[in-house]
Protein backbone atom coordinates (compact mmCIF):
# COMPACT_ATOMS: atom_id res chain seq x y z
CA UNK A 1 93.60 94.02 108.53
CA UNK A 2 96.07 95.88 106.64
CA UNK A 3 98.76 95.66 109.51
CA UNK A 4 98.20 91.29 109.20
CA UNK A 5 98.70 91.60 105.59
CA UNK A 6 101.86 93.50 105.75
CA UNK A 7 103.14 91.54 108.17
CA UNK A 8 102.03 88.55 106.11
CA UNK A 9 104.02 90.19 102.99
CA UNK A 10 107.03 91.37 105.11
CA UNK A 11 107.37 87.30 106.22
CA UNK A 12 107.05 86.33 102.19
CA UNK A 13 109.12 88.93 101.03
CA UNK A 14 112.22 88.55 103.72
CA UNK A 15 111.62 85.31 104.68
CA UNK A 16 114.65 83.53 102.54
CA UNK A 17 117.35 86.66 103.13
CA UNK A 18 116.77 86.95 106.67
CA UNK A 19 117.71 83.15 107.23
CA UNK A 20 120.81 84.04 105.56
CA UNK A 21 122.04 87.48 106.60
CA UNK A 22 120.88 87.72 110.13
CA UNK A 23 123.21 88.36 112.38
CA UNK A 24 121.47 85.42 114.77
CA UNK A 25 123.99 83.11 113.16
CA UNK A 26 126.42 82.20 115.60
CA UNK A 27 129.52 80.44 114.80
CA UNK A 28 130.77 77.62 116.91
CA UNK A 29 133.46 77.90 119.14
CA UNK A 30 136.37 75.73 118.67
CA UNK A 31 137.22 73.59 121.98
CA UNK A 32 140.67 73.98 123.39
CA UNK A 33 142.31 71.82 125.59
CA UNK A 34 142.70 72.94 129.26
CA UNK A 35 146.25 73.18 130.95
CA UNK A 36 145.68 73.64 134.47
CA UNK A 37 142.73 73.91 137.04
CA UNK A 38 143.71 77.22 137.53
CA UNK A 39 143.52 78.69 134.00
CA UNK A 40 140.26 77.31 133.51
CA UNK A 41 139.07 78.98 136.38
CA UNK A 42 140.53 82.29 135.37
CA UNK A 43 139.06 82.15 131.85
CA UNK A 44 135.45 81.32 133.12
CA UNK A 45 135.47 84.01 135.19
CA UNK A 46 136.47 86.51 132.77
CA UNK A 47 133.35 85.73 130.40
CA UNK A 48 130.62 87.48 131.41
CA UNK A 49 127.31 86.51 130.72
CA UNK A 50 124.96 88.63 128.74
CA UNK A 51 122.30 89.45 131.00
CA UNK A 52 118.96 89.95 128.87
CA UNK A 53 117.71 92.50 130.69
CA UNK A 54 120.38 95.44 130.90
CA UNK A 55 120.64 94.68 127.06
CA UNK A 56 116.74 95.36 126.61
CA UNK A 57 117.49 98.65 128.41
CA UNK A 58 119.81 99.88 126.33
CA UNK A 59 117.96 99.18 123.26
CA UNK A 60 114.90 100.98 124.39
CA UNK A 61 117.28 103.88 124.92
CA UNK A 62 117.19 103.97 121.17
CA UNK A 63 114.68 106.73 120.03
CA UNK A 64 111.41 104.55 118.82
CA UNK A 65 112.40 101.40 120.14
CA UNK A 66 110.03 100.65 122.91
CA UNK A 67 109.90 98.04 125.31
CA UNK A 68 108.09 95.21 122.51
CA UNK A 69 110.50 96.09 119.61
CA UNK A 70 113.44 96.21 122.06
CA UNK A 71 112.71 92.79 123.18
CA UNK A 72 112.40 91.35 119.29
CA UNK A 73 115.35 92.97 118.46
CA UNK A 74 116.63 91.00 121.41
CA UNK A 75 115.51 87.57 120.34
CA UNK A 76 116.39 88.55 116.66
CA UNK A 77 120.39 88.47 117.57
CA UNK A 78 120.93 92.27 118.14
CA UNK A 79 122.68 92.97 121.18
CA UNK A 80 123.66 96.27 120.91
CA UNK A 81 121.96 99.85 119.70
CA UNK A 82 125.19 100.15 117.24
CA UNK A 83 124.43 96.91 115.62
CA UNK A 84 120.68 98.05 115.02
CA UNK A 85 121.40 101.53 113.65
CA UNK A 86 123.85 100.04 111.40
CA UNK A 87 122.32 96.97 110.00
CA UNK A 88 120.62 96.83 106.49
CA UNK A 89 116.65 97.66 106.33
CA UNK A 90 116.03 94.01 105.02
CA UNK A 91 117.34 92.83 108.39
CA UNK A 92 115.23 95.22 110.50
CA UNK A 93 112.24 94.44 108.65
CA UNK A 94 112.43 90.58 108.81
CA UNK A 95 112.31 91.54 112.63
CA UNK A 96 108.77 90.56 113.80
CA UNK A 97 106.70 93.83 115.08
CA UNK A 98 109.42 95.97 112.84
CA UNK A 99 107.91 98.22 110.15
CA UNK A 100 109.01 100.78 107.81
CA UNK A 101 108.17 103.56 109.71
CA UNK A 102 110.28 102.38 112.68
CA UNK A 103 113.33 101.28 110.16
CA UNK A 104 113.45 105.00 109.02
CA UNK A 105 113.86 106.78 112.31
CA UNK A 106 116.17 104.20 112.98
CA UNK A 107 117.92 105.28 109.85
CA UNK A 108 117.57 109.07 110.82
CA UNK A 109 119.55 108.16 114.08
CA UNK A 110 123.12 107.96 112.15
């Protein structure tokens, strides 16, 4: 009961910030005009994409992040265990499944 009403207050509370300083919010990528067949083929293959579920891994390497949080972290926009330690407690807390006691061993981590 008390965990659904915290959660409840946590979305009320957080709910306008985190749509604004997230860092889910991607920017969009300007187009650019291919030359050749052969640079475009050079360029695609040096992006690599992100696979999902090496970055889960490596957020549950964090100390307190299991494999639940790890995966909302995941779908919140956090890629990396850097960007987690580092962000701002608002943004950890708008994370769904986050709470305050997780957000301060995160914060010991540093």
């Amino acid at each position: 009961m008390i965990t659904k009403f915290l959660s409840k207050l946590k979305s009320i509370l957080f709910k306008s910030k985190a749509a604004s300083d997230t860092p889910l919010a991607k920017t969009p990528k300007s187009k650019t005009k291919k030359k050749s067949a052969k640079s475009s083929k050079s360029s695609k293959s040096k992006i690599k994409k992100e696979d999902p579920k090496k970055i889960i891994e490596a957020l549950k390497a964090i100390p307190g992040v299991g494999a639940k949080s790890a995966e909302a972290f995941y779908k919140a926009g956090f890629k990396t265990p850097k960007s987690i330690t580092s962000a701002k407690d608002e943004d950890l807390l708008a994370v769904p499944g986050v709470g305050i006691n997780l957000v301060k061993k995160l914060k010991n981590i540093k």
